[in-house]
N, C-alpha and C. Protein backbone atom coordinates (compact mmCIF):
# COMPACT_ATOMS: atom_id res chain seq x y z
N UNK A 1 -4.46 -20.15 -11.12
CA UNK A 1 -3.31 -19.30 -10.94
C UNK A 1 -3.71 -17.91 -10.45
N UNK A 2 -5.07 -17.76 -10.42
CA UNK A 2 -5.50 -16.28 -10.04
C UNK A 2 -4.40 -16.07 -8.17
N UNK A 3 -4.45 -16.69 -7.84
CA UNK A 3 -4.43 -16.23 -6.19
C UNK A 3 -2.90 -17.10 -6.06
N UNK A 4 -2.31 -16.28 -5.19
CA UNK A 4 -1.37 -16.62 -4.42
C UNK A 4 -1.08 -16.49 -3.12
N UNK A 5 -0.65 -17.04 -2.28
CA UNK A 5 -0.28 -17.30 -0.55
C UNK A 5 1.15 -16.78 -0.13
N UNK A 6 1.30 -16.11 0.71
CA UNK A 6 2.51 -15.93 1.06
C UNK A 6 2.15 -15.64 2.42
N UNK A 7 3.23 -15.85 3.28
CA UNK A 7 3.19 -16.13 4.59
C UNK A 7 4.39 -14.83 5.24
N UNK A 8 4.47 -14.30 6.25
CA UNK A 8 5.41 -13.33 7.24
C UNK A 8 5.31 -13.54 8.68
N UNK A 9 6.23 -13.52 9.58
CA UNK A 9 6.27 -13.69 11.01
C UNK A 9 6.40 -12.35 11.33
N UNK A 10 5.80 -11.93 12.14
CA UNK A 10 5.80 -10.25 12.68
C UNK A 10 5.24 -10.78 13.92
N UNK A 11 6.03 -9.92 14.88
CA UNK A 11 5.95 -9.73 16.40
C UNK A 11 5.62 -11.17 16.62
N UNK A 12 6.11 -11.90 16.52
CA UNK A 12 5.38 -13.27 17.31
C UNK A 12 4.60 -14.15 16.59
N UNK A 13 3.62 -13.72 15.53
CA UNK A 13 2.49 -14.39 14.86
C UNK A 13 2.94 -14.31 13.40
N UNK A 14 2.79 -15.81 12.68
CA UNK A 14 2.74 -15.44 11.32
C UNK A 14 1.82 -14.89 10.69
N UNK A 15 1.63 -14.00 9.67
CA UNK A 15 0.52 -13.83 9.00
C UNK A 15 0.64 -13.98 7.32
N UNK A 16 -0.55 -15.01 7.29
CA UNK A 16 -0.77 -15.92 5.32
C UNK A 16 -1.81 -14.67 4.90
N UNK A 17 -1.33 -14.06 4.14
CA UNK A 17 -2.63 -13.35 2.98
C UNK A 17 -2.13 -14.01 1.71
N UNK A 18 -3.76 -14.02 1.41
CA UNK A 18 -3.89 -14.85 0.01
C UNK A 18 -4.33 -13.47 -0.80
N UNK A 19 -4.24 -13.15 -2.46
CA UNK A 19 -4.11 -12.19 -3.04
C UNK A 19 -5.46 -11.88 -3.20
N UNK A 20 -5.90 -10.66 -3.49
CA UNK A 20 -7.61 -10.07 -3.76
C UNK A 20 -7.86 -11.10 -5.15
N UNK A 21 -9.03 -11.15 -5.49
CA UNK A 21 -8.91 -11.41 -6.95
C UNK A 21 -8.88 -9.89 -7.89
N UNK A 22 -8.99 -9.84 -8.94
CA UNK A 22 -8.68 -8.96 -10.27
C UNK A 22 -9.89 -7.38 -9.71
N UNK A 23 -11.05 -7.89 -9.17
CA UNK A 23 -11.98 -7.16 -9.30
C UNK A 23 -12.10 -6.10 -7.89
N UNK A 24 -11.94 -7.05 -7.08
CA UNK A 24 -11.55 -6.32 -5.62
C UNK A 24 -10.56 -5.28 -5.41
N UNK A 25 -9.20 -6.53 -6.25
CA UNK A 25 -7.51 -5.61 -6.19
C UNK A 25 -7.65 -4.17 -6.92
N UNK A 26 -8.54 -4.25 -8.30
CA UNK A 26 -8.69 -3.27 -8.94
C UNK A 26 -9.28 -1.83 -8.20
N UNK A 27 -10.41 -2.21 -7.02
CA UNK A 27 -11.27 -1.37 -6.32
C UNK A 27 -10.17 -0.67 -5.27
N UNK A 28 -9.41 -2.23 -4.73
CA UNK A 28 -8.31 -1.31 -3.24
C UNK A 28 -7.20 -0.46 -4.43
N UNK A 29 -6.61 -0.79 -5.29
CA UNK A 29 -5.50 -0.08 -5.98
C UNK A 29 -6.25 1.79 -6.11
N UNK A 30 -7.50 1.54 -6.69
CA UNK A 30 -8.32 3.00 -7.24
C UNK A 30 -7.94 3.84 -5.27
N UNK A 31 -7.98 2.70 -4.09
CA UNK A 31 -8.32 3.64 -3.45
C UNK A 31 -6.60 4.29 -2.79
N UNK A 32 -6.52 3.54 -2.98
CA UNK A 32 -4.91 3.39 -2.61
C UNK A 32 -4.23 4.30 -3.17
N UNK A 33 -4.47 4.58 -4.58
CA UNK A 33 -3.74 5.35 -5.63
C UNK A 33 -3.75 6.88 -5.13
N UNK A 34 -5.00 6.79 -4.72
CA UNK A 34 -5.80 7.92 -4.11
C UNK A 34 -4.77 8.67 -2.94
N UNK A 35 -4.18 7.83 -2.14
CA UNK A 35 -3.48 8.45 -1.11
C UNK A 35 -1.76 8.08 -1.74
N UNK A 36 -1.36 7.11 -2.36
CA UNK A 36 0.11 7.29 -2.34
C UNK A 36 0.35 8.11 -3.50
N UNK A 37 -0.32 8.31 -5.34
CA UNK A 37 0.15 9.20 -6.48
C UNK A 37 0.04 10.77 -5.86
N UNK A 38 -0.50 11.24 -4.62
CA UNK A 38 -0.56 12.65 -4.49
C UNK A 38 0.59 12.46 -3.54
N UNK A 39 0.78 11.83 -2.58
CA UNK A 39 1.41 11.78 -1.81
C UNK A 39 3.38 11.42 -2.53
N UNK A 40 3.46 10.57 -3.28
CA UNK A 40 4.34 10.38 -4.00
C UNK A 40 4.73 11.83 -5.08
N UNK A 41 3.76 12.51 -5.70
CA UNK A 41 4.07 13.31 -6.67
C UNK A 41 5.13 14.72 -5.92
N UNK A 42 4.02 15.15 -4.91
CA UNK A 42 4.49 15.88 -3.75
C UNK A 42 6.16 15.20 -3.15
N UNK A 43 6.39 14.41 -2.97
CA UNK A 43 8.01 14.07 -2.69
C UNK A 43 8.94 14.01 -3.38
N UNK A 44 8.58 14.16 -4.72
CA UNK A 44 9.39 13.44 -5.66
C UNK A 44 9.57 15.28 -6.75
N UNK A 45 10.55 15.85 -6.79
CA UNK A 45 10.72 17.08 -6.95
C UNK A 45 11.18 17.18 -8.67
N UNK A 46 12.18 17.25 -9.24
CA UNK A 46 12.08 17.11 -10.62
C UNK A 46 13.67 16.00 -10.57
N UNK A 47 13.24 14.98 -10.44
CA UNK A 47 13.97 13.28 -10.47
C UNK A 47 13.73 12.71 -11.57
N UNK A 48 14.71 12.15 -12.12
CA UNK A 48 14.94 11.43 -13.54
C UNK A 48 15.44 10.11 -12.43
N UNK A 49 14.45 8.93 -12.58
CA UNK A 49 15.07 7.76 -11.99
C UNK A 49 13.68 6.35 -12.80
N UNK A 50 13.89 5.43 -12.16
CA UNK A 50 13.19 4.28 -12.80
C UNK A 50 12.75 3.52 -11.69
N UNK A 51 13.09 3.53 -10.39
CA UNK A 51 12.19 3.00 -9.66
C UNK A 51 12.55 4.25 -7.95
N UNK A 52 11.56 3.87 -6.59
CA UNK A 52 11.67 4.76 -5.61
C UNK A 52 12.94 4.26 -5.39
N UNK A 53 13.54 3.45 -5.47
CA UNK A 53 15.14 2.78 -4.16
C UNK A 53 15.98 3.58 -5.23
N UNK A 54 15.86 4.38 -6.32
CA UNK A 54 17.24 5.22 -7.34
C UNK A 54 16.74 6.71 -6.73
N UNK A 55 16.10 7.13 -6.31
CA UNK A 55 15.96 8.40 -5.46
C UNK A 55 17.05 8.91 -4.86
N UNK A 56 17.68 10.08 -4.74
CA UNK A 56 18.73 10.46 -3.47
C UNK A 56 18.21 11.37 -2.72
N UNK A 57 18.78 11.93 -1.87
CA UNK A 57 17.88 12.49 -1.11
C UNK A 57 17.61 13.90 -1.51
N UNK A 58 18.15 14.47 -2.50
CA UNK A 58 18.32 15.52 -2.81
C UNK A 58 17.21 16.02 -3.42
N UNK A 59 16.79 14.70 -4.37
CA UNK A 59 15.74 14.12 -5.06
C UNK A 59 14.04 14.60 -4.67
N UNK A 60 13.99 14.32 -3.09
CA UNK A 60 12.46 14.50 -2.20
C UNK A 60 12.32 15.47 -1.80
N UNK A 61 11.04 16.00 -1.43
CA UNK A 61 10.43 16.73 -0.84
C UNK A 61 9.49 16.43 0.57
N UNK A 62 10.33 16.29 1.22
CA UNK A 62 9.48 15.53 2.83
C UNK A 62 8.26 16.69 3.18
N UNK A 63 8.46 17.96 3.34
CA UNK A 63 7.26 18.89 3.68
C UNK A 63 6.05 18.46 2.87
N UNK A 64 6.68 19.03 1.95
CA UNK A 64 5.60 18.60 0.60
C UNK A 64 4.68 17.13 0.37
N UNK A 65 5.56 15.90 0.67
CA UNK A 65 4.80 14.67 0.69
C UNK A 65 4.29 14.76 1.96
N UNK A 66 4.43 15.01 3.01
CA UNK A 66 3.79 15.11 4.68
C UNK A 66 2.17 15.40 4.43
N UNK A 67 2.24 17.06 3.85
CA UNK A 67 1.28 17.45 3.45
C UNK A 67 0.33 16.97 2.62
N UNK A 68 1.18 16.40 1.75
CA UNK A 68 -0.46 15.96 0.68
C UNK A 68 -0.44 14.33 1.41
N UNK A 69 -0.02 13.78 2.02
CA UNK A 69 -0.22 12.46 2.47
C UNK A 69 -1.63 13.03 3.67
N UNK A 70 -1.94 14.04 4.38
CA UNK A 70 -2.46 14.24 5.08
C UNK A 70 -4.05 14.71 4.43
N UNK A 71 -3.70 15.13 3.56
CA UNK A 71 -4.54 15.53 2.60
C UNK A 71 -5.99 14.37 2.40
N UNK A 72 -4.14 13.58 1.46
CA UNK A 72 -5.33 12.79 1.05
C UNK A 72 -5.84 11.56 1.72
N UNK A 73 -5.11 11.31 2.55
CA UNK A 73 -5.64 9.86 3.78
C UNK A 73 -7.23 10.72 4.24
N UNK A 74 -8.33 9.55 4.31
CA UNK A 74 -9.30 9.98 5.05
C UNK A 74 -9.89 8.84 5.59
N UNK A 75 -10.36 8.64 7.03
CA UNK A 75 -10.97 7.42 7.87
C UNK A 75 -11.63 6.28 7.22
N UNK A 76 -12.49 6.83 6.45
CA UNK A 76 -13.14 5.38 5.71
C UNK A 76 -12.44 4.87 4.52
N UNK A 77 -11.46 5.42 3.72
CA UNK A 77 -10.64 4.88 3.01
C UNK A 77 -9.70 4.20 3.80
N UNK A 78 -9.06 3.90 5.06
CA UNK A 78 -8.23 3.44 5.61
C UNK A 78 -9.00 2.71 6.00
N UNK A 79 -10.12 2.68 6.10
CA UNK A 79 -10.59 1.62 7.02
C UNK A 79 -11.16 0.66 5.84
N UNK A 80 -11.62 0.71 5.04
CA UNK A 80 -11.84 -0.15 3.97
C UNK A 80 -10.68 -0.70 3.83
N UNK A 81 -9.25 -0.16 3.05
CA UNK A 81 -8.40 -1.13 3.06
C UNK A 81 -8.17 -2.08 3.83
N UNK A 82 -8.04 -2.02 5.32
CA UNK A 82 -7.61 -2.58 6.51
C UNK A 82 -9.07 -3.85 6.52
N UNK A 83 -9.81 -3.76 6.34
CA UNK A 83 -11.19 -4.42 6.01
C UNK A 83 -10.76 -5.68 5.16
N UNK A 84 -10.13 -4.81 3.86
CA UNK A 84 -10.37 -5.81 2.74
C UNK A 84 -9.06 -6.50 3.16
N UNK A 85 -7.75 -6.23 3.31
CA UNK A 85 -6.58 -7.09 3.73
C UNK A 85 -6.77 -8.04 4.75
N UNK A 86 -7.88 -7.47 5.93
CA UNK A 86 -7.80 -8.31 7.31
C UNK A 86 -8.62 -9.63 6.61
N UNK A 87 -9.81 -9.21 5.54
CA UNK A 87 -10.44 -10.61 5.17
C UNK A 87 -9.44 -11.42 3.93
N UNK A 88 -8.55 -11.27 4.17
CA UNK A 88 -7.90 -12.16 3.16
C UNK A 88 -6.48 -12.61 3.84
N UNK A 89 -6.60 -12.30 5.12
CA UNK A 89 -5.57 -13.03 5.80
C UNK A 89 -5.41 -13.72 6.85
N UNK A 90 -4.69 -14.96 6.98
CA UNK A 90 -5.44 -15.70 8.98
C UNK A 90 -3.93 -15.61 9.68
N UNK A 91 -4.34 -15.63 10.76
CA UNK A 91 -2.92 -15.42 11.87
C UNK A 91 -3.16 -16.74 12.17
N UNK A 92 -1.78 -16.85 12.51
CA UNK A 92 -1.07 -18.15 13.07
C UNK A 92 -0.30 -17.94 14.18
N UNK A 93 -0.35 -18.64 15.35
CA UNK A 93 0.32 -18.24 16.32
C UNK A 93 -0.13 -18.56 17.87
N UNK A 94 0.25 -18.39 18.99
CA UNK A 94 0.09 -18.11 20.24
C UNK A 94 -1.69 -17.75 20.14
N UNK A 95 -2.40 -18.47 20.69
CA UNK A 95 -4.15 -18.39 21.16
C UNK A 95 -4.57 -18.79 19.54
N UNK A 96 -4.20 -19.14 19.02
CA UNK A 96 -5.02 -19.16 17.23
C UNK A 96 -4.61 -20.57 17.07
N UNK A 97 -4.38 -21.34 17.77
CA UNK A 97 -4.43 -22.85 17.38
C UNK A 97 -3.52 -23.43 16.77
N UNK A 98 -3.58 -24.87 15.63
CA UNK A 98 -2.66 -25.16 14.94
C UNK A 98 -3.45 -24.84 13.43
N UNK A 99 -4.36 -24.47 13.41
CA UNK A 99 -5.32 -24.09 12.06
C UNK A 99 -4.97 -22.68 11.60
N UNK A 100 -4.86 -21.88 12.24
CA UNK A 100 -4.75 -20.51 12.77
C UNK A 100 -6.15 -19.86 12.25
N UNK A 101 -6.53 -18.83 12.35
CA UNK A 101 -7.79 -17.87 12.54
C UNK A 101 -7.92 -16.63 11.65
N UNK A 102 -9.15 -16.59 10.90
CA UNK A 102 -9.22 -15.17 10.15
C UNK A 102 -8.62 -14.28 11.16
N UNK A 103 -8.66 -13.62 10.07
CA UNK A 103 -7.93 -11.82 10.77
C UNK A 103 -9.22 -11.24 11.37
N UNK A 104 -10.16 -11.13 10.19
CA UNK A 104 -11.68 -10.37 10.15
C UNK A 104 -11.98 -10.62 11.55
N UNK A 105 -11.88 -11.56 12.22
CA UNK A 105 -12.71 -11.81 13.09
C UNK A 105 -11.89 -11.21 14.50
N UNK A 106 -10.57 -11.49 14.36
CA UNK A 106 -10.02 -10.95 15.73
C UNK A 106 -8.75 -9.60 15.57
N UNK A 107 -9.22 -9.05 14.43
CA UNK A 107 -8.63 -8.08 13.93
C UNK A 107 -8.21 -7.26 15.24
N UNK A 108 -9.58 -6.94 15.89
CA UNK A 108 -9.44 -5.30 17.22
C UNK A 108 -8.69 -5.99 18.14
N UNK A 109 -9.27 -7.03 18.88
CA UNK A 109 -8.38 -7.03 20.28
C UNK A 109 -7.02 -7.85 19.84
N UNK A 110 -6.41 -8.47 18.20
CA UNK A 110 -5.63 -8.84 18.27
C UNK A 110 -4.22 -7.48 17.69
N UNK A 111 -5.01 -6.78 17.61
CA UNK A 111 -3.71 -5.27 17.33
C UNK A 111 -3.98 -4.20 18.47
N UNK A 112 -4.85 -4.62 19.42
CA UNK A 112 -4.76 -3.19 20.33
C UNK A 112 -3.48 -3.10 20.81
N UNK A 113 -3.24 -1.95 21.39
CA UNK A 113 -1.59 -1.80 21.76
C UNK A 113 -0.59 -2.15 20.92
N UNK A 114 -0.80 -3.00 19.78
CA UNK A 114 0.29 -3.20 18.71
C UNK A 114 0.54 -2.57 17.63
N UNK A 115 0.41 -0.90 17.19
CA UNK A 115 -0.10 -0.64 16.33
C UNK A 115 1.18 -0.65 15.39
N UNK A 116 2.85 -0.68 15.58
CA UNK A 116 3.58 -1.04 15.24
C UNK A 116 3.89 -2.15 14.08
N UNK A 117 3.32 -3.16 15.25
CA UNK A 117 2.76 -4.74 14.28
C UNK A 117 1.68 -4.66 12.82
N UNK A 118 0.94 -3.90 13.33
CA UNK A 118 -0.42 -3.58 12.50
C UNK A 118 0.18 -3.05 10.87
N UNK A 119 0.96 -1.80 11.33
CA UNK A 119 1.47 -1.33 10.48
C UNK A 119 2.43 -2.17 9.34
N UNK A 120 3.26 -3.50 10.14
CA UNK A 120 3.78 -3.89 9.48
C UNK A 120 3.02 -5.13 8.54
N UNK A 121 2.04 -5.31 8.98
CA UNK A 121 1.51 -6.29 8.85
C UNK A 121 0.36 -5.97 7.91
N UNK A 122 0.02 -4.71 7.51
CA UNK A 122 -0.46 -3.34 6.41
C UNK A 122 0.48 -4.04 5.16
N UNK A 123 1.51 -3.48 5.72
CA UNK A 123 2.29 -3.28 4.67
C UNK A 123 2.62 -4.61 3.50
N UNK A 124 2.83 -5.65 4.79
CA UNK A 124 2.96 -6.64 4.13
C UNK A 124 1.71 -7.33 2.70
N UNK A 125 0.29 -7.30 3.74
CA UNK A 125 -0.75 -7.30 3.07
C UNK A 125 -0.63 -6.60 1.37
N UNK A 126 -0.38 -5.34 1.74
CA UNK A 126 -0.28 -4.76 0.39
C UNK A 126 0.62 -4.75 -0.36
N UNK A 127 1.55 -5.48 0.05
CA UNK A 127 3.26 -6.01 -0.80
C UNK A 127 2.24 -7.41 -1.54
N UNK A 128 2.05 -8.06 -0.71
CA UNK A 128 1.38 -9.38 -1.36
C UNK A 128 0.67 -8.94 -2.89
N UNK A 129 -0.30 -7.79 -2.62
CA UNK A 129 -1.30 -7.50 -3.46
C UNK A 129 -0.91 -6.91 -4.92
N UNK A 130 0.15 -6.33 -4.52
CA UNK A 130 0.05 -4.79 -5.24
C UNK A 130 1.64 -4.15 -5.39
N UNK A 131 2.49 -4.90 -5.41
CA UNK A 131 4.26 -4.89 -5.50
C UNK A 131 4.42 -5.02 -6.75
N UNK A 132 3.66 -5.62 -7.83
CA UNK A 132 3.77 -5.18 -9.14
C UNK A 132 3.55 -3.65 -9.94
N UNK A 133 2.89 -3.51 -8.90
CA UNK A 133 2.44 -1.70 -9.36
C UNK A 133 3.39 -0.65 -8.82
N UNK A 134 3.82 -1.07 -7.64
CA UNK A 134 4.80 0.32 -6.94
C UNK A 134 5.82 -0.33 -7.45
N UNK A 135 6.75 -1.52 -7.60
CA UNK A 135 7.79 -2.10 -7.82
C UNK A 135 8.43 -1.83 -8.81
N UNK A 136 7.67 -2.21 -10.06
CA UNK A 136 8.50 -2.46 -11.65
C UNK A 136 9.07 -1.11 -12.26
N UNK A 137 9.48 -1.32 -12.94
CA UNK A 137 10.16 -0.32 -13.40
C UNK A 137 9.15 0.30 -14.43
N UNK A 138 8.96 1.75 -14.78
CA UNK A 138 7.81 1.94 -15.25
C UNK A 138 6.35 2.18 -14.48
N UNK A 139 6.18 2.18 -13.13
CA UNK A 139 5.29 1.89 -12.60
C UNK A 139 5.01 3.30 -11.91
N UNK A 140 3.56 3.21 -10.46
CA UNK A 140 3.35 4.34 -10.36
C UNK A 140 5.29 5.49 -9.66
N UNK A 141 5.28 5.16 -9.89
CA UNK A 141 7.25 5.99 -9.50
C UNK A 141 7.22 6.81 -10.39
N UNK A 142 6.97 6.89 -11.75
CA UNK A 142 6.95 7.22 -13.33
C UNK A 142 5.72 7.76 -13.12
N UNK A 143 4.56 7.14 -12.92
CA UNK A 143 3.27 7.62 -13.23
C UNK A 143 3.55 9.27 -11.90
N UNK A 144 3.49 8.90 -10.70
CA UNK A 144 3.53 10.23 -10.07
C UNK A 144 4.73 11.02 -10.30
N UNK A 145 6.29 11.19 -10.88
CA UNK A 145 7.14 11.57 -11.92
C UNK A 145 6.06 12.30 -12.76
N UNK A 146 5.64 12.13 -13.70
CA UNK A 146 4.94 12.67 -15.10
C UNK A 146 3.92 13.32 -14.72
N UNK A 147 3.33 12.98 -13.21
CA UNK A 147 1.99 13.94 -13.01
C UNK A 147 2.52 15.59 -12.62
N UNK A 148 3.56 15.61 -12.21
CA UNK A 148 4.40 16.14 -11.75
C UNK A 148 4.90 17.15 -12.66
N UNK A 149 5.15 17.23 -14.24
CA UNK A 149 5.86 17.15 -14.87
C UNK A 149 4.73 18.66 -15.31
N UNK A 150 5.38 19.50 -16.08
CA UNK A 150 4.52 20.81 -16.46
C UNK A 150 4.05 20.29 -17.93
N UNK A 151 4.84 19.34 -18.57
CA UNK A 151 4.21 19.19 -19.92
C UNK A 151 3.10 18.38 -19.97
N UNK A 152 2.86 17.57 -18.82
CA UNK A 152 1.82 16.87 -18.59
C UNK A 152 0.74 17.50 -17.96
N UNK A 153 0.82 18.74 -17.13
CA UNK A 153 -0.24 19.65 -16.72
C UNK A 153 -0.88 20.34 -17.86
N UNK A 154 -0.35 20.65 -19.03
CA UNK A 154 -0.26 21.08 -19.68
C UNK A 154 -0.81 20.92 -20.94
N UNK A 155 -0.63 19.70 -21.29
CA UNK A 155 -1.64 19.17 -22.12
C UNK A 155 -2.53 18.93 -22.28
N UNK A 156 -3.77 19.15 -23.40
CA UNK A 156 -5.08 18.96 -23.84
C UNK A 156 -5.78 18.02 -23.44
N UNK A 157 -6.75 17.52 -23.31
CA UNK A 157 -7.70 16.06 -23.23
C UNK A 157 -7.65 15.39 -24.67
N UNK A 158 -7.46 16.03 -25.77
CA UNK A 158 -7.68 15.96 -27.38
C UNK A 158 -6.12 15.55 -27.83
N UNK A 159 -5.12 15.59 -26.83
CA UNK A 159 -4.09 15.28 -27.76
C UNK A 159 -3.76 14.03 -27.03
């Protein structure tokens, strides 16, 4: 039961990612966290809600998340993720047969000019992985909420 498959059609090609296991997912989440809890804390202004879709707009801070999203994205953290998703997923489609083909392997010339696709196809990857953590109620939404929060700046290591 560790791993699960899920499949998406984007631009033309399906793409199957199968889930990290426990030890990997744990490594991309640390890096991940890294760019969306600063980036999330920064948008999210003083909001009482339970998940991102109860937000209004009144709610965000777009300057503010722009900025620390810029912050904290850096080249080899993006590129590791994109690494670890491309090896855990095969395209199906137009030139990839009826078997279809790792990602790893035709990752570059199969997203040049598509970076649209890429993006969606990011996203999806990390919906597969990691939609229990941004999703649930309670989750990082709450966690970057409370980082946010002055009583939580505020407090000791000891209490």
């Amino acid at each position: 039961m560790r791993k699960k498959i899920k499949s998406e059609p984007i631009d033309g090609f399906t793409y199957e990612v199968t889930q990290l296991g426990a030890v990997e997912g744990r490594r991309m989440l640390v890096r991940i966290s890294k760019i969306v809890l600063p980036t999330l804390g920064a948008l999210i202004k003083d909001a009482d809600f339970g998940r991102l879709s109860d937000l209004n707009i009144a709610d965000i801070d777009i300057d503010s998340a722009a900025k620390a999203l810029v912050e904290a994205v850096d080249a080899d953290s993006v590129d590791k993720i994109i690494e670890s998703m491309s090896g855990i997923t095969e395209i199906w489609g137009p030139g990839f047969g009826a078997a279809g083909a790792p990602m790893a392997h035709h990752f570059d010339d199969h997203f040049a000019g598509r970076y649209a696709a890429m993006l969606r196809w990011l996203a999806f990857a990390l919906k597969v992985n990691f939609s229990d953590f941004f999703d649930g109620k309670g989750s990082v939404a709450k966690l970057a909420a409370s980082l946010r929060s002055p009583e939580v700046a505020s407090e000791s290591p000891s209490t």
